[in-house]
N, C-alpha and C. Protein backbone atom coordinates (compact mmCIF):
# COMPACT_ATOMS: atom_id res chain seq x y z
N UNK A 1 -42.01 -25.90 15.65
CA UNK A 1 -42.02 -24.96 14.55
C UNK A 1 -41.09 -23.78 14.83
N UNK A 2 -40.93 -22.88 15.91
CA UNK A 2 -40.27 -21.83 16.68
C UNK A 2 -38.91 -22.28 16.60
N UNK A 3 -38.65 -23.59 16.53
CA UNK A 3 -37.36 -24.00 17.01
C UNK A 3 -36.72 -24.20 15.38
N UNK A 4 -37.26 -24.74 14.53
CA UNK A 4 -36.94 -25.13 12.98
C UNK A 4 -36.70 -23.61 12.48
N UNK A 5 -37.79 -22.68 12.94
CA UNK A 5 -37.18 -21.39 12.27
C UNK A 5 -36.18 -20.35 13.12
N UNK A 6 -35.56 -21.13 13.76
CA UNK A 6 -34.51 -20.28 14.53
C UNK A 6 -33.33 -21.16 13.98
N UNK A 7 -33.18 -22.36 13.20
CA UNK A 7 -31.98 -22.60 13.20
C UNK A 7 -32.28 -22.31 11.45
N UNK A 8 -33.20 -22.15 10.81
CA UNK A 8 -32.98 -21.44 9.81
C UNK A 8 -32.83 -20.14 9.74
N UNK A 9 -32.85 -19.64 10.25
CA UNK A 9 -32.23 -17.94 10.72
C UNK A 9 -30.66 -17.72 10.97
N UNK A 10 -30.62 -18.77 11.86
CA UNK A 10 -28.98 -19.30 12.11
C UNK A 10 -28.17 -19.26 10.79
N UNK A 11 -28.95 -20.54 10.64
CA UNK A 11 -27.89 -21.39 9.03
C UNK A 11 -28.35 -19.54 7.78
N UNK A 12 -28.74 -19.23 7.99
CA UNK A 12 -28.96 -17.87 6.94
C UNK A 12 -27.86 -16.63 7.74
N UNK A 13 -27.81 -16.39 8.63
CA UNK A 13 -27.15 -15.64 9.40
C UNK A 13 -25.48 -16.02 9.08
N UNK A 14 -25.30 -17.23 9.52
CA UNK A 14 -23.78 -17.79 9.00
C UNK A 14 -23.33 -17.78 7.50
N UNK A 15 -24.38 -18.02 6.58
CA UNK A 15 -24.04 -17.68 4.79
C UNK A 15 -23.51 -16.34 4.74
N UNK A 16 -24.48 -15.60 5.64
CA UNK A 16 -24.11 -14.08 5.21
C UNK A 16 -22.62 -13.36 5.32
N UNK A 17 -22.48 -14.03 6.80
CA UNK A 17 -20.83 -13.71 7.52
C UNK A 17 -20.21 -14.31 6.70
N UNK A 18 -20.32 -15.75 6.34
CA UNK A 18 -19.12 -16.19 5.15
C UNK A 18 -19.00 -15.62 3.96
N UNK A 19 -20.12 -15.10 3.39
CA UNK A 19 -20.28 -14.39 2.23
C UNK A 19 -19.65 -13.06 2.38
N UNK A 20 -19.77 -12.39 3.27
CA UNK A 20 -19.44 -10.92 3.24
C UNK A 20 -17.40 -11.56 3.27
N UNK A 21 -17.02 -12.37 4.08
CA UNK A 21 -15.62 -12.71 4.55
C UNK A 21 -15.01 -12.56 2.98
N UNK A 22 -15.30 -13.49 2.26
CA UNK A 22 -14.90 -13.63 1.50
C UNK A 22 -15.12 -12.50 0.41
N UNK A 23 -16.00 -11.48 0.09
CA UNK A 23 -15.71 -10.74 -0.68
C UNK A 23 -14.74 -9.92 0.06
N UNK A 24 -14.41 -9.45 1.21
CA UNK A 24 -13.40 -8.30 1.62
C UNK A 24 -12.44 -9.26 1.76
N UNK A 25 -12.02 -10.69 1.50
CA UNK A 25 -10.70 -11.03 1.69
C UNK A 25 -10.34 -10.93 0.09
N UNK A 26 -11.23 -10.97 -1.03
CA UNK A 26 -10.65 -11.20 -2.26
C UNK A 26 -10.62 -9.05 -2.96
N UNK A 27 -10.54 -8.37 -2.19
CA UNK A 27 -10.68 -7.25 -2.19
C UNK A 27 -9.01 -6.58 -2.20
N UNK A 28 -8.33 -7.41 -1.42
CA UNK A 28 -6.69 -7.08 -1.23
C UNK A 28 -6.92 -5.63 -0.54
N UNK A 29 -7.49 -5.63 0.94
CA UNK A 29 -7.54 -4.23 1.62
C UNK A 29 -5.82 -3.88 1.73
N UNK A 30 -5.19 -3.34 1.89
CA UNK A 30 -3.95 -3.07 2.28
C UNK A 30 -3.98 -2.13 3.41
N UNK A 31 -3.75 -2.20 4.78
CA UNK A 31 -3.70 -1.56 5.68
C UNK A 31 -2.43 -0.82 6.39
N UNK A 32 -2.02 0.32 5.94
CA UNK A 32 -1.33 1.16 6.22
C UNK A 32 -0.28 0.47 7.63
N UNK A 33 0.78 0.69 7.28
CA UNK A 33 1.75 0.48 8.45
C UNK A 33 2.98 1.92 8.80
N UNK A 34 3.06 1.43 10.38
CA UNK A 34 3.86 3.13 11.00
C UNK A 34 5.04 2.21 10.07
N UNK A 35 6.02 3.82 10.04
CA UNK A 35 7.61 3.78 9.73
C UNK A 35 8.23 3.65 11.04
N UNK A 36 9.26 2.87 11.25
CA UNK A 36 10.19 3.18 11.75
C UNK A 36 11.07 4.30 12.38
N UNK A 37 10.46 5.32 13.11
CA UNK A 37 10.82 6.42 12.93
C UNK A 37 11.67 6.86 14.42
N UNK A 38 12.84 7.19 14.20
CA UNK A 38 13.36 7.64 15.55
C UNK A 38 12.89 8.71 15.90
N UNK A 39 12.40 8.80 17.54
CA UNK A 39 11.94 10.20 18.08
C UNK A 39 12.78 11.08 18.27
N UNK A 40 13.37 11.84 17.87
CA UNK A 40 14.31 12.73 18.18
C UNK A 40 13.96 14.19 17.90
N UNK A 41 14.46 14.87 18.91
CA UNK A 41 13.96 16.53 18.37
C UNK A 41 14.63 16.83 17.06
N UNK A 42 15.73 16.34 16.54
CA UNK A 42 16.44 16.53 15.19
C UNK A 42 16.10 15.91 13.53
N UNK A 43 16.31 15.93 13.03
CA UNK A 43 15.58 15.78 12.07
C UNK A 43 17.33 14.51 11.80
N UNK A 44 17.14 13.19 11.25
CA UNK A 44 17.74 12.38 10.79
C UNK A 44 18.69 12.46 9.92
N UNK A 45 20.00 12.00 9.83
CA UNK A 45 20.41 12.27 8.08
C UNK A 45 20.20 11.02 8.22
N UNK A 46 19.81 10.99 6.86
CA UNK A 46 19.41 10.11 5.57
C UNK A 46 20.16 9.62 4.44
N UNK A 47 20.19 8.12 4.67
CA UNK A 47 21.57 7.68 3.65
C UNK A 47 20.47 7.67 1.75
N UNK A 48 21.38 7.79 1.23
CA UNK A 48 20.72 8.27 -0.10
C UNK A 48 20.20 6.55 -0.97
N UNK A 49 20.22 5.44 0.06
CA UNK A 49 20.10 4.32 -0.65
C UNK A 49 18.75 4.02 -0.99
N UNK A 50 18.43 4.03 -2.22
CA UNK A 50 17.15 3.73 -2.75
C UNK A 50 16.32 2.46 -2.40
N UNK A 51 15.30 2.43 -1.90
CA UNK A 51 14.32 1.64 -0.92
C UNK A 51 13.40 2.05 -1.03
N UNK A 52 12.51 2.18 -2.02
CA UNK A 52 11.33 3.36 -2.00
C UNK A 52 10.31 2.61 -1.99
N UNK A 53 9.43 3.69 -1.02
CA UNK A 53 8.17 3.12 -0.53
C UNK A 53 7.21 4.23 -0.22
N UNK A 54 5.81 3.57 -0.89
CA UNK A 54 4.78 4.59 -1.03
C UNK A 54 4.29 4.79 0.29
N UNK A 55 4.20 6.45 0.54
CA UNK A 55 3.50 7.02 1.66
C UNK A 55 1.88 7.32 1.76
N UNK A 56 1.15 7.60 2.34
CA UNK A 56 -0.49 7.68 2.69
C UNK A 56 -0.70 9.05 2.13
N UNK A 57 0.21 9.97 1.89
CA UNK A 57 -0.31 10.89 1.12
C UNK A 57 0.15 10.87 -0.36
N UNK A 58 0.01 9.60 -0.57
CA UNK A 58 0.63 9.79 -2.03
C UNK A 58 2.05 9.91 -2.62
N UNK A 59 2.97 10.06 -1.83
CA UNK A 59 4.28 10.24 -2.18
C UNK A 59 4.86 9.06 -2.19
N UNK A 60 5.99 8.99 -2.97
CA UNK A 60 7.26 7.98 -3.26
C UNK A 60 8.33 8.42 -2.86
N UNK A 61 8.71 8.03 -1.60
CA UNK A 61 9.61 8.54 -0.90
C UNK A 61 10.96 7.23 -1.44
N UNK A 62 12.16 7.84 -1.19
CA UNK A 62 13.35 7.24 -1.53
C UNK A 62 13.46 6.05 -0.29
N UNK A 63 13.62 6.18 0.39
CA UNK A 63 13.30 5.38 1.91
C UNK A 63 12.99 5.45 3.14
N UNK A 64 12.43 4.67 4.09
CA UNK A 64 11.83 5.09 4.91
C UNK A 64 12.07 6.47 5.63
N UNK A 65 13.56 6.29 5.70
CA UNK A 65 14.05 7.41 6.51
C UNK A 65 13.75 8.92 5.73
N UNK A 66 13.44 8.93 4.98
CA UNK A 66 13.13 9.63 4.18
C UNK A 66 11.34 10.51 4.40
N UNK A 67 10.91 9.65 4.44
CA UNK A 67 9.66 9.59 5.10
C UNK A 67 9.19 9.85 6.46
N UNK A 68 10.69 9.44 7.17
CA UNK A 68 9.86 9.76 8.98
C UNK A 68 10.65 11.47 8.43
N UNK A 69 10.85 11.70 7.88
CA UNK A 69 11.99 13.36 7.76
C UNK A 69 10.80 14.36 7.83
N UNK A 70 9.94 13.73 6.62
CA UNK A 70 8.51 14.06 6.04
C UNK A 70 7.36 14.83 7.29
N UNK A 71 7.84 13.55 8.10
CA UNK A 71 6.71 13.33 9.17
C UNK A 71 7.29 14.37 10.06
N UNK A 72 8.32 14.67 10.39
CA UNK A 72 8.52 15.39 11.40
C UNK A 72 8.48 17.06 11.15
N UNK A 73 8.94 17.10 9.57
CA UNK A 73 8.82 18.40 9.42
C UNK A 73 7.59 19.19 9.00
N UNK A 74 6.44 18.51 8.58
CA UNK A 74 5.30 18.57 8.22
C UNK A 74 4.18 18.33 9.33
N UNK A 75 4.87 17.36 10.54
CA UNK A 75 3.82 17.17 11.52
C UNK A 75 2.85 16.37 10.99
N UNK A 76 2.98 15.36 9.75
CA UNK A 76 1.27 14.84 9.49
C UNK A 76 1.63 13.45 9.76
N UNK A 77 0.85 12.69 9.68
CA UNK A 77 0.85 11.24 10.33
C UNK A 77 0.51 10.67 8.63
N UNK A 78 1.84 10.41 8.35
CA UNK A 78 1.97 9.94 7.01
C UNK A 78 2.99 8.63 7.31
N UNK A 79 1.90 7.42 6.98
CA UNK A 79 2.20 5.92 7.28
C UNK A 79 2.32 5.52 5.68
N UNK A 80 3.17 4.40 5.84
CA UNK A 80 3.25 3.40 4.57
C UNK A 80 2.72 2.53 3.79
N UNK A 81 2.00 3.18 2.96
CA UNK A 81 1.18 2.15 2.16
C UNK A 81 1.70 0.72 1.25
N UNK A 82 3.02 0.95 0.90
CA UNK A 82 3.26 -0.43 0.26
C UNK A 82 4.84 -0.04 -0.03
N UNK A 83 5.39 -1.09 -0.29
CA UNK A 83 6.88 -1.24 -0.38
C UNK A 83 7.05 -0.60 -2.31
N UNK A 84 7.82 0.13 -2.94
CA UNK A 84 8.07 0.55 -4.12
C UNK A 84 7.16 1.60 -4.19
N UNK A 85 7.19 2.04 -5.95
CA UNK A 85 6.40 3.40 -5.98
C UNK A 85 4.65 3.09 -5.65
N UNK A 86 4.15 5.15 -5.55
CA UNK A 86 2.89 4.46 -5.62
C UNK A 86 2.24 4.83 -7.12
């Protein structure tokens, strides 16, 4: 009896993990990625070619480089949320 209700605990335990999987895979999390950013004490020039990609605080930056400019002169840890506007 001890043993029948431990593998129904099991088989209920495993629905749950598959169940939860699948609602956060049909959710489209999008997880923030670093820029490309050269370390330099100087601040970059920046070619004016349009590549725009949304930043973590909300901005639509022209291109990346554009964005690490952001980061350095502001000091905030502002990563890339998705390729185009946001």
């Amino acid at each position: 009896m001890a043993v029948r209700l431990w593998v129904v605990a099991l088989a209920l335990a495993a629905l749950l993990i598959v169940d939860r999987e699948v609602i956060v895979a049909s959710e489209k999390f999008i997880s923030p990625k670093m820029p490309i950013c050269d370390h330099r004490r100087e601040p970059p020039n920046c070619p004016q070619t349009p590549n725009l990609i949304c930043g973590t605080d909300g901005v639509t930056y022209n291109n990346e480089c554009h964005l690490c400019l952001t980061r350095m002169k502001t000091k905030k840890d502002i990563q890339i949320i998705k390729d185009g506007e946001c």
